[in-house]
N, C-alpha and C. Protein backbone atom coordinates (compact mmCIF):
# COMPACT_ATOMS: atom_id res chain seq x y z
N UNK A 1 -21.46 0.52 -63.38
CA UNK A 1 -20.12 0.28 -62.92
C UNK A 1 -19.69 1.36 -61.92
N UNK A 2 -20.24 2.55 -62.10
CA UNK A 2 -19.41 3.21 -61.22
C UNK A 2 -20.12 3.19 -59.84
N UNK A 3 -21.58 3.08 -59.61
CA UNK A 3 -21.86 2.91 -58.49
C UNK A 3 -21.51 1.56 -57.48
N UNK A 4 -21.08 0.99 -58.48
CA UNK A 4 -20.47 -0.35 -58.03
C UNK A 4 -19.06 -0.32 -57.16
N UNK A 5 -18.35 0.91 -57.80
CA UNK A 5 -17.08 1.34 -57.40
C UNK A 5 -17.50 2.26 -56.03
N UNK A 6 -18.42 3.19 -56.30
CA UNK A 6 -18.68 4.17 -55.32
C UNK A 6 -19.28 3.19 -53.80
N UNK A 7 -20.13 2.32 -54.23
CA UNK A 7 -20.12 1.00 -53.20
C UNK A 7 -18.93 0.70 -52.36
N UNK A 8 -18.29 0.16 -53.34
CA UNK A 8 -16.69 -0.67 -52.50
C UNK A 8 -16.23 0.25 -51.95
N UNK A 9 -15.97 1.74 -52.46
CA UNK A 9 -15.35 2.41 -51.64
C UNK A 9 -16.00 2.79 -50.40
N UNK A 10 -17.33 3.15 -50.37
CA UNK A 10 -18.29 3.62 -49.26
C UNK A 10 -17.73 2.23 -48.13
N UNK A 11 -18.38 0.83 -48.77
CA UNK A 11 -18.06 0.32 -47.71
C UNK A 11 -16.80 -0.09 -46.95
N UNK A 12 -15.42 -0.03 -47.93
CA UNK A 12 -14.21 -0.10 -47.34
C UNK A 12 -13.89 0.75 -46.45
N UNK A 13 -14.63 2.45 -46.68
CA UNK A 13 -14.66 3.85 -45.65
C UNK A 13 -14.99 3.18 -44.21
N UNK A 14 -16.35 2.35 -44.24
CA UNK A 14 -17.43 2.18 -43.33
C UNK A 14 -16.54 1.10 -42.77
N UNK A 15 -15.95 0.09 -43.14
CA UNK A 15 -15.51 -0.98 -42.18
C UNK A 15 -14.13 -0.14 -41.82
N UNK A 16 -12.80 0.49 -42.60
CA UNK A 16 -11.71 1.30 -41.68
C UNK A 16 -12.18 2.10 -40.91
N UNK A 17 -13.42 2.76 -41.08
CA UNK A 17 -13.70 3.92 -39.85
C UNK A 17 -14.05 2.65 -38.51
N UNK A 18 -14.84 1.84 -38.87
CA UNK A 18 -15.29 0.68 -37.44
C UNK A 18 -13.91 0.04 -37.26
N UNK A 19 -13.36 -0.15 -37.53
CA UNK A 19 -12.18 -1.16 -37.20
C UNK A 19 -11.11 -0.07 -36.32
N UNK A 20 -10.89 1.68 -36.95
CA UNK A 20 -10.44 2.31 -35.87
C UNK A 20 -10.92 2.76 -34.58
N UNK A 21 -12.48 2.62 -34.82
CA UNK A 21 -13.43 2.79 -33.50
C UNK A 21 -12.90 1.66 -32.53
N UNK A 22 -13.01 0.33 -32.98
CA UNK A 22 -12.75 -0.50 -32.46
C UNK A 22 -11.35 -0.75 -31.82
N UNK A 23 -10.50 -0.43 -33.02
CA UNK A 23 -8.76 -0.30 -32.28
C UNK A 23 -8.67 0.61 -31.14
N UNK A 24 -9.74 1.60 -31.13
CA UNK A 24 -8.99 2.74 -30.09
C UNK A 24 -10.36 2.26 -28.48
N UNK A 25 -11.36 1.76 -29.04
CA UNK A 25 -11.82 1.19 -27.94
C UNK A 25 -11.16 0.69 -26.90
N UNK A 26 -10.43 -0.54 -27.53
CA UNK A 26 -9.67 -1.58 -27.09
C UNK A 26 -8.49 -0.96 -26.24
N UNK A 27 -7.50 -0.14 -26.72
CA UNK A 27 -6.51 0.56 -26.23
C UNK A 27 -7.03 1.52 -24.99
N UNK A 28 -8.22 2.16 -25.10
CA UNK A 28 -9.02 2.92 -24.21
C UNK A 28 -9.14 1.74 -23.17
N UNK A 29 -9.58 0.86 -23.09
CA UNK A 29 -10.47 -0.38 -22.37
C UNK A 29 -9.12 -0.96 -21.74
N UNK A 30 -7.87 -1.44 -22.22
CA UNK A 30 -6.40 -1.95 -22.07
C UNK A 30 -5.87 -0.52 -20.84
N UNK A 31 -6.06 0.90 -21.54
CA UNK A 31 -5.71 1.94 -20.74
C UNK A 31 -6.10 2.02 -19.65
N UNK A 32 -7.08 1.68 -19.49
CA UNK A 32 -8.23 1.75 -18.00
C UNK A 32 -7.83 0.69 -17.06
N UNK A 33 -7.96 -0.45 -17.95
CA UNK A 33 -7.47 -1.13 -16.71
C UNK A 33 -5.92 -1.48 -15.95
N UNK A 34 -5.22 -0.82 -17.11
CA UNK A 34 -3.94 -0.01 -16.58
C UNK A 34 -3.96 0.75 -15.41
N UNK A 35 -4.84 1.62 -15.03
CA UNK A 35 -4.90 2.73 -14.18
C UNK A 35 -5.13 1.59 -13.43
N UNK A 36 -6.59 1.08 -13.33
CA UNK A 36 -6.95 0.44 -12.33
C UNK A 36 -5.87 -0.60 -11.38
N UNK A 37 -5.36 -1.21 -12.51
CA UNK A 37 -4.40 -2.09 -11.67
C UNK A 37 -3.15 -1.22 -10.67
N UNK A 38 -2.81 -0.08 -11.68
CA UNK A 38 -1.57 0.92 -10.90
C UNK A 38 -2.20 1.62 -9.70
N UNK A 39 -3.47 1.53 -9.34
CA UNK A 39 -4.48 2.71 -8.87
C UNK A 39 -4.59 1.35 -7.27
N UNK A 40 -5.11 0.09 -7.66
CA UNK A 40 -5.05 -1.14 -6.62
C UNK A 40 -3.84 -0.86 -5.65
N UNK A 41 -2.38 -0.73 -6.96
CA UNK A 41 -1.28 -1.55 -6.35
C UNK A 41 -0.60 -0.39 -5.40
N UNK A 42 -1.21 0.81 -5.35
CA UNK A 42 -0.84 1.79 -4.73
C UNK A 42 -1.34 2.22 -3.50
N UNK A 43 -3.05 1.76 -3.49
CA UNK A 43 -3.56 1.56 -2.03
C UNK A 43 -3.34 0.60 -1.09
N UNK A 44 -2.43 -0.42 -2.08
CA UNK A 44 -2.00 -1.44 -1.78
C UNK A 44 -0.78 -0.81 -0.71
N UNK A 45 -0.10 -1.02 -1.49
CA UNK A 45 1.55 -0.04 -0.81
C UNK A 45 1.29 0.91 0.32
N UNK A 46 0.26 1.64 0.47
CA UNK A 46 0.36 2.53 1.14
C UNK A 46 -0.85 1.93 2.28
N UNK A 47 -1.13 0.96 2.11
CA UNK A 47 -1.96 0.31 3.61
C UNK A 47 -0.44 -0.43 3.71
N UNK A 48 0.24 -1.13 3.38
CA UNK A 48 1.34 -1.49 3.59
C UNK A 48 2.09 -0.83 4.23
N UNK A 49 2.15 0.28 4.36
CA UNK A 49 3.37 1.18 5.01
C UNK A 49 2.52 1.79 6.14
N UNK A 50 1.61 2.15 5.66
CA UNK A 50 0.94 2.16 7.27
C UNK A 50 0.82 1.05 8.55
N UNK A 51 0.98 -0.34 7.73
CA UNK A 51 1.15 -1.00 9.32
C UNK A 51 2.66 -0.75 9.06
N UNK A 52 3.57 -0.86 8.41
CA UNK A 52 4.75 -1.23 8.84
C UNK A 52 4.99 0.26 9.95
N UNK A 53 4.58 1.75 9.69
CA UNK A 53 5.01 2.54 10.36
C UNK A 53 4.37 3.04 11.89
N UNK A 54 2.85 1.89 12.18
CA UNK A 54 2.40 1.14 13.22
C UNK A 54 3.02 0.49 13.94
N UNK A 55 3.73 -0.80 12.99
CA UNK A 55 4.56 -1.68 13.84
C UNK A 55 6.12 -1.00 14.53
N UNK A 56 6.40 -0.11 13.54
CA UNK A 56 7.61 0.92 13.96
C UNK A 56 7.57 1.56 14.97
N UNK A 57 6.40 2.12 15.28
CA UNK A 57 6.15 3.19 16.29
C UNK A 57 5.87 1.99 17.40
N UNK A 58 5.14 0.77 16.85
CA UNK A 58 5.15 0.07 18.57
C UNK A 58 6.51 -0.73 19.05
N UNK A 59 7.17 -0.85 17.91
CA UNK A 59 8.70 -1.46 18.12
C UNK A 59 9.39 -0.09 19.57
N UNK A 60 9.59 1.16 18.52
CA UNK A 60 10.53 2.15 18.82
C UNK A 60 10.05 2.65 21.04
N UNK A 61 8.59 1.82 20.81
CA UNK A 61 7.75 2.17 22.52
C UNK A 61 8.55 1.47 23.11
N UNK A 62 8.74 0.29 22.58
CA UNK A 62 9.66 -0.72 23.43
C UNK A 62 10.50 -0.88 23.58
N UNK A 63 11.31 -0.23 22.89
CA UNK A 63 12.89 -0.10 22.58
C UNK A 63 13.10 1.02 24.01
N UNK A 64 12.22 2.30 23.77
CA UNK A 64 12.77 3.12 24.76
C UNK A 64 11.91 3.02 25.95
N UNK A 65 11.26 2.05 26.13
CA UNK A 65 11.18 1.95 27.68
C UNK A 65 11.73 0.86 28.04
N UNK A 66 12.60 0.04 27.57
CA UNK A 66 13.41 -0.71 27.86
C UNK A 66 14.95 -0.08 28.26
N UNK A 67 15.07 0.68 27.23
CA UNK A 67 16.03 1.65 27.41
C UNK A 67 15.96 2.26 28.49
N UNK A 68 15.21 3.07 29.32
CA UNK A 68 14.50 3.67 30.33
C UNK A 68 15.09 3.29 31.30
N UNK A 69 14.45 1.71 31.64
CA UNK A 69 14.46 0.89 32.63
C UNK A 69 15.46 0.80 32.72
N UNK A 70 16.38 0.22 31.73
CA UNK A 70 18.24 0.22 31.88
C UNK A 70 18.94 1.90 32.78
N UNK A 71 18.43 2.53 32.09
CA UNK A 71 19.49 3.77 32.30
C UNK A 71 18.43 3.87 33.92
N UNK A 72 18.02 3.34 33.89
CA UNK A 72 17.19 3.30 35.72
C UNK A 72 17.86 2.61 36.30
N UNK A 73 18.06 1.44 36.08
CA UNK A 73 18.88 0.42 36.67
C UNK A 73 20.85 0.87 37.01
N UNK A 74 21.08 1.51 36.18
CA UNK A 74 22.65 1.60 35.79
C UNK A 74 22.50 3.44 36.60
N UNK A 75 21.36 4.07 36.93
CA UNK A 75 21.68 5.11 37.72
C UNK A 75 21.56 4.41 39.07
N UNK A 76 21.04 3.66 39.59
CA UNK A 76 20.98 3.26 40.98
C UNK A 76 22.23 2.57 41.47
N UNK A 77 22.70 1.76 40.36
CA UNK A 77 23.99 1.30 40.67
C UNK A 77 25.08 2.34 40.50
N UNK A 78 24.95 3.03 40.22
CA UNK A 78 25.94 4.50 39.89
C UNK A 78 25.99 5.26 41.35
N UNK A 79 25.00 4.98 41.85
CA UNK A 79 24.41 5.67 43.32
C UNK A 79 25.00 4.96 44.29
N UNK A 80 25.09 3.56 44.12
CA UNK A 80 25.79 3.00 45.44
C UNK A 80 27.19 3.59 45.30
């Protein structure tokens, strides 16, 4: 009888110790691909803002040589 007991307990030890291996696997494995997805969505964002601050800088070219041309135009007429 008692090795019978010392049994159940050994193996109830042996399956809670695997079942927390396993719980913290899972949470490890869930954690990771946490990063990964936050780790995507950030190279993401930041190729994102690089064209937008591309498209900014080729907006702001055009803005002031348009500008340019005006204050060219509005000095010549200032001249007559």
């Amino acid at each position: 009888m008692m090795i019978e007991i010392f049994a159940a307990v050994a193996g109830a030890s042996l399956s809670w110790a695997a079942m927390g291996s396993l719980g913290r696997s899972s949470r490890a494995q869930s954690q990771q691909d946490a990063v990964v997805r936050l780790t995507s969505a950030v190279e993401h964002i930041a190729t994102q803002l690089e064209v937008m601050h591309l498209d900014m800088r080729e907006e702001r070219k055009e803005t002031f040589g348009r500008l340019n041309s005006v204050e060219q135009r509005v000095s010549k007429l200032e001249g007559r």
